[in-house]
PDB file of N, CA and C in Angstrom:
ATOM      1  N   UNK A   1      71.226 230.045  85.174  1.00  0.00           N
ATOM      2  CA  UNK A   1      69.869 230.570  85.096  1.00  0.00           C
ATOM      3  C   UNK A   1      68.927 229.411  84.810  1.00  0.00           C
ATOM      4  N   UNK A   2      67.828 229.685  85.508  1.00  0.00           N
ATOM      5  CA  UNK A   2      66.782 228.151  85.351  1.00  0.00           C
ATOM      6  C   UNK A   2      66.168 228.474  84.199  1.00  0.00           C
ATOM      7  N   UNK A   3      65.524 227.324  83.176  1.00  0.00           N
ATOM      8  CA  UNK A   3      65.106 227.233  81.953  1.00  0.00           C
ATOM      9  C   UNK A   3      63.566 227.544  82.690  1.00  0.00           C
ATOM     10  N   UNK A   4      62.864 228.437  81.826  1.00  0.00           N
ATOM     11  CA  UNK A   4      61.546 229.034  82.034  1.00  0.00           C
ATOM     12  C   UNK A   4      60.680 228.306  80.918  1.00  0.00           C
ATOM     13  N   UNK A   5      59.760 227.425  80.953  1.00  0.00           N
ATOM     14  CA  UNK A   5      58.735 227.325  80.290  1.00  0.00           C
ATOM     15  C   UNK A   5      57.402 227.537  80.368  1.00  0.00           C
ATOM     16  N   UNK A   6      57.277 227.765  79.046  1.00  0.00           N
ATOM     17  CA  UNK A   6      55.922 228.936  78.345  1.00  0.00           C
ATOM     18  C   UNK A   6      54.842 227.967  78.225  1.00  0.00           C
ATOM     19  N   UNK A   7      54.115 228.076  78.517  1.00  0.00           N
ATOM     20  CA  UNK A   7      52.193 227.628  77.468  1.00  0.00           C
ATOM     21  C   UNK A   7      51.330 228.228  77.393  1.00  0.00           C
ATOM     22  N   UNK A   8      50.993 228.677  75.861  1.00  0.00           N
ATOM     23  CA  UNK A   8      50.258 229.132  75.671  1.00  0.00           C
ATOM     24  C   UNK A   8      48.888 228.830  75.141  1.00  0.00           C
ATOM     25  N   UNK A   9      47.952 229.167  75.477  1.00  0.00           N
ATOM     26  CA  UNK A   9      46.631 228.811  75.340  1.00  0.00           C
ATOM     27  C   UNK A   9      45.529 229.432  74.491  1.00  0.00           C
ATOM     28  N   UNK A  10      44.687 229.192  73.400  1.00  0.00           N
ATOM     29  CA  UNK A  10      44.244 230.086  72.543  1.00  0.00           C
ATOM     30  C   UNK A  10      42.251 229.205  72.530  1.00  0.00           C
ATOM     31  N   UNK A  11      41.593 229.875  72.878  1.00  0.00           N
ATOM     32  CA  UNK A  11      39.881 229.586  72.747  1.00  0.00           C
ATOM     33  C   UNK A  11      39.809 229.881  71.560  1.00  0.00           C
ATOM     34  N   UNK A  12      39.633 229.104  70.284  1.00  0.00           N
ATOM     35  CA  UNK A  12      38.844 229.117  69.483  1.00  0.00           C
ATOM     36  C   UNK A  12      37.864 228.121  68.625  1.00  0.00           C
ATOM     37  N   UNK A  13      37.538 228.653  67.457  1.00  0.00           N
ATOM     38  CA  UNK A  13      36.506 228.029  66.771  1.00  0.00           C
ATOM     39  C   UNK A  13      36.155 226.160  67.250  1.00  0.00           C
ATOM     40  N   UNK A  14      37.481 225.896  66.826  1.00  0.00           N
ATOM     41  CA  UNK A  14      37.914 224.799  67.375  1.00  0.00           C
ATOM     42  C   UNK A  14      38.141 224.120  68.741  1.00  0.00           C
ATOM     43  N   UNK A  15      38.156 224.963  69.373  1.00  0.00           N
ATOM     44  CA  UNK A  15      38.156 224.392  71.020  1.00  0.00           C
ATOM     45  C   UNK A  15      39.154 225.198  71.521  1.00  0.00           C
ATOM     46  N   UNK A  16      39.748 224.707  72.679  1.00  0.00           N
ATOM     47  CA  UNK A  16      40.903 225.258  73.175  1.00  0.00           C
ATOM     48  C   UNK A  16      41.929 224.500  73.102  1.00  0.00           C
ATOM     49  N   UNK A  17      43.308 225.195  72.373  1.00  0.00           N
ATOM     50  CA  UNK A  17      44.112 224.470  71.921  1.00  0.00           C
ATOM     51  C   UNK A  17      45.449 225.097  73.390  1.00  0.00           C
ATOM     52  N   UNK A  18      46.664 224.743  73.405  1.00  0.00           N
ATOM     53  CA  UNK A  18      47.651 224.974  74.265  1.00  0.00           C
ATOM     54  C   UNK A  18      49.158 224.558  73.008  1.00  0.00           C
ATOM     55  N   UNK A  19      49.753 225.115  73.433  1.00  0.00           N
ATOM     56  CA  UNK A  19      51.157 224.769  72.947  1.00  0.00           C
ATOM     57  C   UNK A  19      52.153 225.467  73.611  1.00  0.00           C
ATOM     58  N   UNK A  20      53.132 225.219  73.163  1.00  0.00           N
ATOM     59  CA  UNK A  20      54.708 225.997  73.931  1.00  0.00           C
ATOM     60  C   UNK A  20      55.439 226.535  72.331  1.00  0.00           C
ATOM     61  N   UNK A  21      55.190 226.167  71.333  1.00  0.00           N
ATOM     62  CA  UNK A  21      55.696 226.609  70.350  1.00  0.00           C
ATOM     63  C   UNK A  21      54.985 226.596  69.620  1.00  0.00           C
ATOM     64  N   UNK A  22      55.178 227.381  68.379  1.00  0.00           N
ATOM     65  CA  UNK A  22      54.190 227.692  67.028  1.00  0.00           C
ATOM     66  C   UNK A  22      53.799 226.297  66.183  1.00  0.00           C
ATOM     67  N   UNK A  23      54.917 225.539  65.974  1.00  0.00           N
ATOM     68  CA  UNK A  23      55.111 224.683  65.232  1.00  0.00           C
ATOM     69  C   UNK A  23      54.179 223.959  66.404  1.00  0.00           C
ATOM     70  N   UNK A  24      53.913 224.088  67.182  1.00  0.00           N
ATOM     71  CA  UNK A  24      53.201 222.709  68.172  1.00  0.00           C
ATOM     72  C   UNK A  24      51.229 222.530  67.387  1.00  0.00           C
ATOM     73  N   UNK A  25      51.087 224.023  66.572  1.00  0.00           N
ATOM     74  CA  UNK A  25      50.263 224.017  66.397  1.00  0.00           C
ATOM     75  C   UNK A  25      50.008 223.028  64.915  1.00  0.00           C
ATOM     76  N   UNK A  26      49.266 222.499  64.826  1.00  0.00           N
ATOM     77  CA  UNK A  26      48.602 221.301  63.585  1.00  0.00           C
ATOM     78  C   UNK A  26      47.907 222.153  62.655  1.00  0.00           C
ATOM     79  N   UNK A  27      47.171 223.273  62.934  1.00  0.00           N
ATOM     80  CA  UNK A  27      46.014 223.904  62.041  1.00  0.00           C
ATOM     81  C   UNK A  27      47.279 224.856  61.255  1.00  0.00           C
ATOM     82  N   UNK A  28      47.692 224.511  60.173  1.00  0.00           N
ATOM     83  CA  UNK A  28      48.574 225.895  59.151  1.00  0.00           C
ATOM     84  C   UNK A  28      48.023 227.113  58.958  1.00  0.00           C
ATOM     85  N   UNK A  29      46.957 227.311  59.032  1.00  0.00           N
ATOM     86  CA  UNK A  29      46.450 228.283  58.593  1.00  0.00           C
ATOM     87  C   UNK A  29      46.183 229.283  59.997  1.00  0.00           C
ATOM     88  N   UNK A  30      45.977 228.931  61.363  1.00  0.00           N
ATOM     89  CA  UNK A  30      46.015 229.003  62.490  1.00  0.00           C
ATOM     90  C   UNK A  30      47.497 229.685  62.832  1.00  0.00           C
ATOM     91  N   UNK A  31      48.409 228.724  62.647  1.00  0.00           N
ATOM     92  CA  UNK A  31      49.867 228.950  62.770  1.00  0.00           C
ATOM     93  C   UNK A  31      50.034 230.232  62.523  1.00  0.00           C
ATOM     94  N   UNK A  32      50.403 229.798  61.121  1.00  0.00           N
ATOM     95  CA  UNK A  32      50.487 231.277  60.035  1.00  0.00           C
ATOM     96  C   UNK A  32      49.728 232.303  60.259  1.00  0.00           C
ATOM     97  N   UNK A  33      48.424 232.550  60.779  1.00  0.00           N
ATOM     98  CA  UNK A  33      47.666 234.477  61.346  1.00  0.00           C
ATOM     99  C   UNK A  33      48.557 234.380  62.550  1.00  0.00           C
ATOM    100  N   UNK A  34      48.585 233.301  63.140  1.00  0.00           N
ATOM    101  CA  UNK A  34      49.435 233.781  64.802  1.00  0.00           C
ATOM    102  C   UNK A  34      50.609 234.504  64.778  1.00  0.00           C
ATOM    103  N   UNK A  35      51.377 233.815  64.033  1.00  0.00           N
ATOM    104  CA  UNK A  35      53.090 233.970  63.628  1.00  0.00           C
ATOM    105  C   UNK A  35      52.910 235.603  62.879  1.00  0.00           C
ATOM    106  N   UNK A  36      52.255 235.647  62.205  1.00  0.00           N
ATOM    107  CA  UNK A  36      51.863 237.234  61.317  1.00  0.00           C
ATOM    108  C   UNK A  36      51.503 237.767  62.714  1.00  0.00           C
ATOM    109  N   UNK A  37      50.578 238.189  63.318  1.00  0.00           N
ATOM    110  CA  UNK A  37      50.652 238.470  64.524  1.00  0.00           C
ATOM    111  C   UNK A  37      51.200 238.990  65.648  1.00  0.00           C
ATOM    112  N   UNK A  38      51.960 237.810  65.978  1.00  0.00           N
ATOM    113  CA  UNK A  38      53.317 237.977  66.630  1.00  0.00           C
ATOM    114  C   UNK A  38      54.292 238.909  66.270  1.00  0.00           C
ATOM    115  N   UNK A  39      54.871 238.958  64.849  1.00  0.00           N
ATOM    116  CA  UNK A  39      55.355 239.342  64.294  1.00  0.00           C
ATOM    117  C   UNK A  39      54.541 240.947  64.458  1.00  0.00           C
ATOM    118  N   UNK A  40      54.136 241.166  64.206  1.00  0.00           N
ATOM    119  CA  UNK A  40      53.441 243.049  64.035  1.00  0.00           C
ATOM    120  C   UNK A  40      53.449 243.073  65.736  1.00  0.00           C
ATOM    121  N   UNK A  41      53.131 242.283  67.023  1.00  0.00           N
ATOM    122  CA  UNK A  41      53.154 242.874  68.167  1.00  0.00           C
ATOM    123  C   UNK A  41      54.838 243.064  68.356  1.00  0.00           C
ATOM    124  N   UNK A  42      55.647 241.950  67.881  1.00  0.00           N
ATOM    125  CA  UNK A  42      57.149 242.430  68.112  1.00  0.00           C
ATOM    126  C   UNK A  42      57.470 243.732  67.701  1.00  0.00           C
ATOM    127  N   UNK A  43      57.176 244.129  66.492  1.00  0.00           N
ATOM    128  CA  UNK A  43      57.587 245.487  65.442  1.00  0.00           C
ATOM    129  C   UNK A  43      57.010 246.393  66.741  1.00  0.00           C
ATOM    130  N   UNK A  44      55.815 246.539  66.658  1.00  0.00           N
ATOM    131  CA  UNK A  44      55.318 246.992  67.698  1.00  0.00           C
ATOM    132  C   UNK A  44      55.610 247.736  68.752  1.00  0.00           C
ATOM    133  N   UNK A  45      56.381 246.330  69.614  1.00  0.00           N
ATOM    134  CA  UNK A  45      56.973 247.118  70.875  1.00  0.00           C
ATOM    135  C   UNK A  45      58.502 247.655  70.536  1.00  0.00           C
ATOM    136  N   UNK A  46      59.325 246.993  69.356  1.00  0.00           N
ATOM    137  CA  UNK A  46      60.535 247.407  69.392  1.00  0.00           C
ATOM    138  C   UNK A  46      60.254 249.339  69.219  1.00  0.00           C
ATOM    139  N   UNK A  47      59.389 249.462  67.984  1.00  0.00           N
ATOM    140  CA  UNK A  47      58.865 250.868  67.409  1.00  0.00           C
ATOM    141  C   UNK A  47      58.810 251.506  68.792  1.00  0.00           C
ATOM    142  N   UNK A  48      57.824 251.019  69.588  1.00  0.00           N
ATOM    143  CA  UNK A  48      57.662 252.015  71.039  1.00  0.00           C
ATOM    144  C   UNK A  48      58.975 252.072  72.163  1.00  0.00           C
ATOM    145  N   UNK A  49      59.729 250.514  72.077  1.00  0.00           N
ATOM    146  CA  UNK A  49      61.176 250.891  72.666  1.00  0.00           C
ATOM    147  C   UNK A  49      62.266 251.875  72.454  1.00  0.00           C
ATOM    148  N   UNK A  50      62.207 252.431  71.210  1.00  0.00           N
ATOM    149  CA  UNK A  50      63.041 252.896  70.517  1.00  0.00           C
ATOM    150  C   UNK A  50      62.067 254.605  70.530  1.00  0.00           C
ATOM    151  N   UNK A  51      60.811 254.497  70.059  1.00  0.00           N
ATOM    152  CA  UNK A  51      60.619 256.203  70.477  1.00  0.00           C
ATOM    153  C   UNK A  51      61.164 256.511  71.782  1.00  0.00           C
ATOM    154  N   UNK A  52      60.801 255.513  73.088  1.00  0.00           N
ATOM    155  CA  UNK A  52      60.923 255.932  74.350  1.00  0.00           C
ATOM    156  C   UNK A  52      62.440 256.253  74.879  1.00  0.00           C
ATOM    157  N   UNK A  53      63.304 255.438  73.734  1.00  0.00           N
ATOM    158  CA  UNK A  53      64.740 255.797  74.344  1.00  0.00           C
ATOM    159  C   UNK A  53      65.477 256.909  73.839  1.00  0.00           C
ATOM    160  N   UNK A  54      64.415 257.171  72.631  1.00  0.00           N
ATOM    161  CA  UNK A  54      64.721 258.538  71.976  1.00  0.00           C
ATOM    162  C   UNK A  54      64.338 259.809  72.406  1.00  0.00           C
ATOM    163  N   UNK A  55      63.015 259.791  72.865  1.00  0.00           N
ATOM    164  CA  UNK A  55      62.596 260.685  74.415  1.00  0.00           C
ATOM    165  C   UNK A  55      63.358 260.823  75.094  1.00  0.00           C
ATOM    166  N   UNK A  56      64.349 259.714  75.564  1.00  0.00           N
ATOM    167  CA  UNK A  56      65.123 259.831  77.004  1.00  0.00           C
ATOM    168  C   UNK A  56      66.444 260.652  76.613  1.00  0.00           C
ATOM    169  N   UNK A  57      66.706 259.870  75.857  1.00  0.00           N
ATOM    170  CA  UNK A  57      68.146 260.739  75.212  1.00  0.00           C
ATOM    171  C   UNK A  57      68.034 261.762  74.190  1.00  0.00           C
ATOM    172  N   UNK A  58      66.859 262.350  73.689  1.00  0.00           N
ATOM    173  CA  UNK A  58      67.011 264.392  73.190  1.00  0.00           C
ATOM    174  C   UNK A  58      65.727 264.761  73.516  1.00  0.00           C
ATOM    175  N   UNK A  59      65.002 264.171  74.156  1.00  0.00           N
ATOM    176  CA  UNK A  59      64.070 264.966  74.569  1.00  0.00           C
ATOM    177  C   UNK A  59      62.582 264.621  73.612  1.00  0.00           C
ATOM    178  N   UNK A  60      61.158 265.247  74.665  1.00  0.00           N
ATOM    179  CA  UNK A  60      60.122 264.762  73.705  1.00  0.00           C
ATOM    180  C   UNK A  60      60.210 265.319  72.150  1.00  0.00           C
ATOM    181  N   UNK A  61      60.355 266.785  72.562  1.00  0.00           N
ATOM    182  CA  UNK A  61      59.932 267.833  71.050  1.00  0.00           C
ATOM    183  C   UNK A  61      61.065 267.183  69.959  1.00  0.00           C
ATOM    184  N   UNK A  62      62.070 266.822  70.227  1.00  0.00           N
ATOM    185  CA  UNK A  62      63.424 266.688  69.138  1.00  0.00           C
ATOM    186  C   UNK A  62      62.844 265.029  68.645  1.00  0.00           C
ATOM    187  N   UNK A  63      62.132 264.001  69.783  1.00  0.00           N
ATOM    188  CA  UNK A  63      61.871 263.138  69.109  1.00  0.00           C
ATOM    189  C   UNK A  63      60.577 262.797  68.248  1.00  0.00           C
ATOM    190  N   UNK A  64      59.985 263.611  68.779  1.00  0.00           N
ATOM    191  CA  UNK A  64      58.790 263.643  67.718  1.00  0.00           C
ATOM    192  C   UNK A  64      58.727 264.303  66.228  1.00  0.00           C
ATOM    193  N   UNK A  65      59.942 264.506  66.043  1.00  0.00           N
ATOM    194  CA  UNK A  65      60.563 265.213  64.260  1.00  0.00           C
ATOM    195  C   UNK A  65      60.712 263.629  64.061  1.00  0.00           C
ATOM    196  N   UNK A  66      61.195 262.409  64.320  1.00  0.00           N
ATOM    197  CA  UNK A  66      61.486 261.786  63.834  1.00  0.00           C
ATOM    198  C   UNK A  66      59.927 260.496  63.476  1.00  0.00           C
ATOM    199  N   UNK A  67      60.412 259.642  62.477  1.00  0.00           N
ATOM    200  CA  UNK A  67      59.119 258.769  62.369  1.00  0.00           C
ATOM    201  C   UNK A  67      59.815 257.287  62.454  1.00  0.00           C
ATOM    202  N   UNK A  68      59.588 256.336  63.247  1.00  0.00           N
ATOM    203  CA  UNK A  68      59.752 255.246  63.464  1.00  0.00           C
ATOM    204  C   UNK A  68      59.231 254.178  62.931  1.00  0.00           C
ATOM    205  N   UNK A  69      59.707 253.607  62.134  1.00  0.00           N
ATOM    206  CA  UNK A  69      58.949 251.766  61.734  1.00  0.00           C
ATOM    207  C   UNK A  69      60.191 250.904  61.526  1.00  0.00           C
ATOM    208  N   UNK A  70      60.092 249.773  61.653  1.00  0.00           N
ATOM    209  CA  UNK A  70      60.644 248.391  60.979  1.00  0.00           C
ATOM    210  C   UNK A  70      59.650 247.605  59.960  1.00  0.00           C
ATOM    211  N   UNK A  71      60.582 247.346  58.962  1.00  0.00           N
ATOM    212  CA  UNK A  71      60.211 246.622  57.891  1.00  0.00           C
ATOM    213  C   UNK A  71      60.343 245.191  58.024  1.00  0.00           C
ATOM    214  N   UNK A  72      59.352 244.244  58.312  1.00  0.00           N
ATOM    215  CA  UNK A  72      59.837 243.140  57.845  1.00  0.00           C
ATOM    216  C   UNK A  72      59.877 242.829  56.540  1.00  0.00           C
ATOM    217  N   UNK A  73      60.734 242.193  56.356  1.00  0.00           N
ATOM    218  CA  UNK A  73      61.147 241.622  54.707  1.00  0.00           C
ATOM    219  C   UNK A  73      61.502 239.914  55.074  1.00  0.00           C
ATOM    220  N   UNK A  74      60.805 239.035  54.219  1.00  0.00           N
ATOM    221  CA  UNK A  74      60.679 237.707  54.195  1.00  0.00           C
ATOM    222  C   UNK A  74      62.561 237.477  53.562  1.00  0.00           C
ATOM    223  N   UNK A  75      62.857 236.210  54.115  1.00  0.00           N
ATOM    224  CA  UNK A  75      64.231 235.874  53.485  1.00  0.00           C
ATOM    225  C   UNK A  75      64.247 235.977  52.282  1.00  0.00           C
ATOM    226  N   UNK A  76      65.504 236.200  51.369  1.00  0.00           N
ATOM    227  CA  UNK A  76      65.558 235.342  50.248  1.00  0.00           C
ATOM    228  C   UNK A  76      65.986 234.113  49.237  1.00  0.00           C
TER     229      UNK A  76
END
């Protein structure tokens, strides 16, 4: 399988910055809202992957009794 590379590009305060990874970014404070971010759009879609496969396999009415989230919890 061919290696796929990413860049991503962000307009702000500061100009327009580009990177391929988080860490590419210099501003910490920048980093860190992105990565938080990221993090809640992942939860996000897993939450909506998981209602939708629960739809598929008992149905809408049986899955809507149930309530869906993930917790992130920081290491320890």
């Amino acid at each position: 399988m061919n290696n796929i590379k990413v860049t991503f590009s962000m307009v702000g305060e500061e100009g327009k910055i580009s990177f391929e990874k988080l860490e590419g970014i210099s501003n910490e404070k920048l980093r860190n809202k992105l990565n938080d971010q990221l993090t809640s759009w992942e939860y996000s879609l897993r939450e909506a992957a998981l209602i939708h496969y629960l739809t598929q396999e008992i149905g809408k009415e049986e899955a809507q009794k149930f309530k869906v989230a993930f917790v992130h919890k920081p290491p320890k």
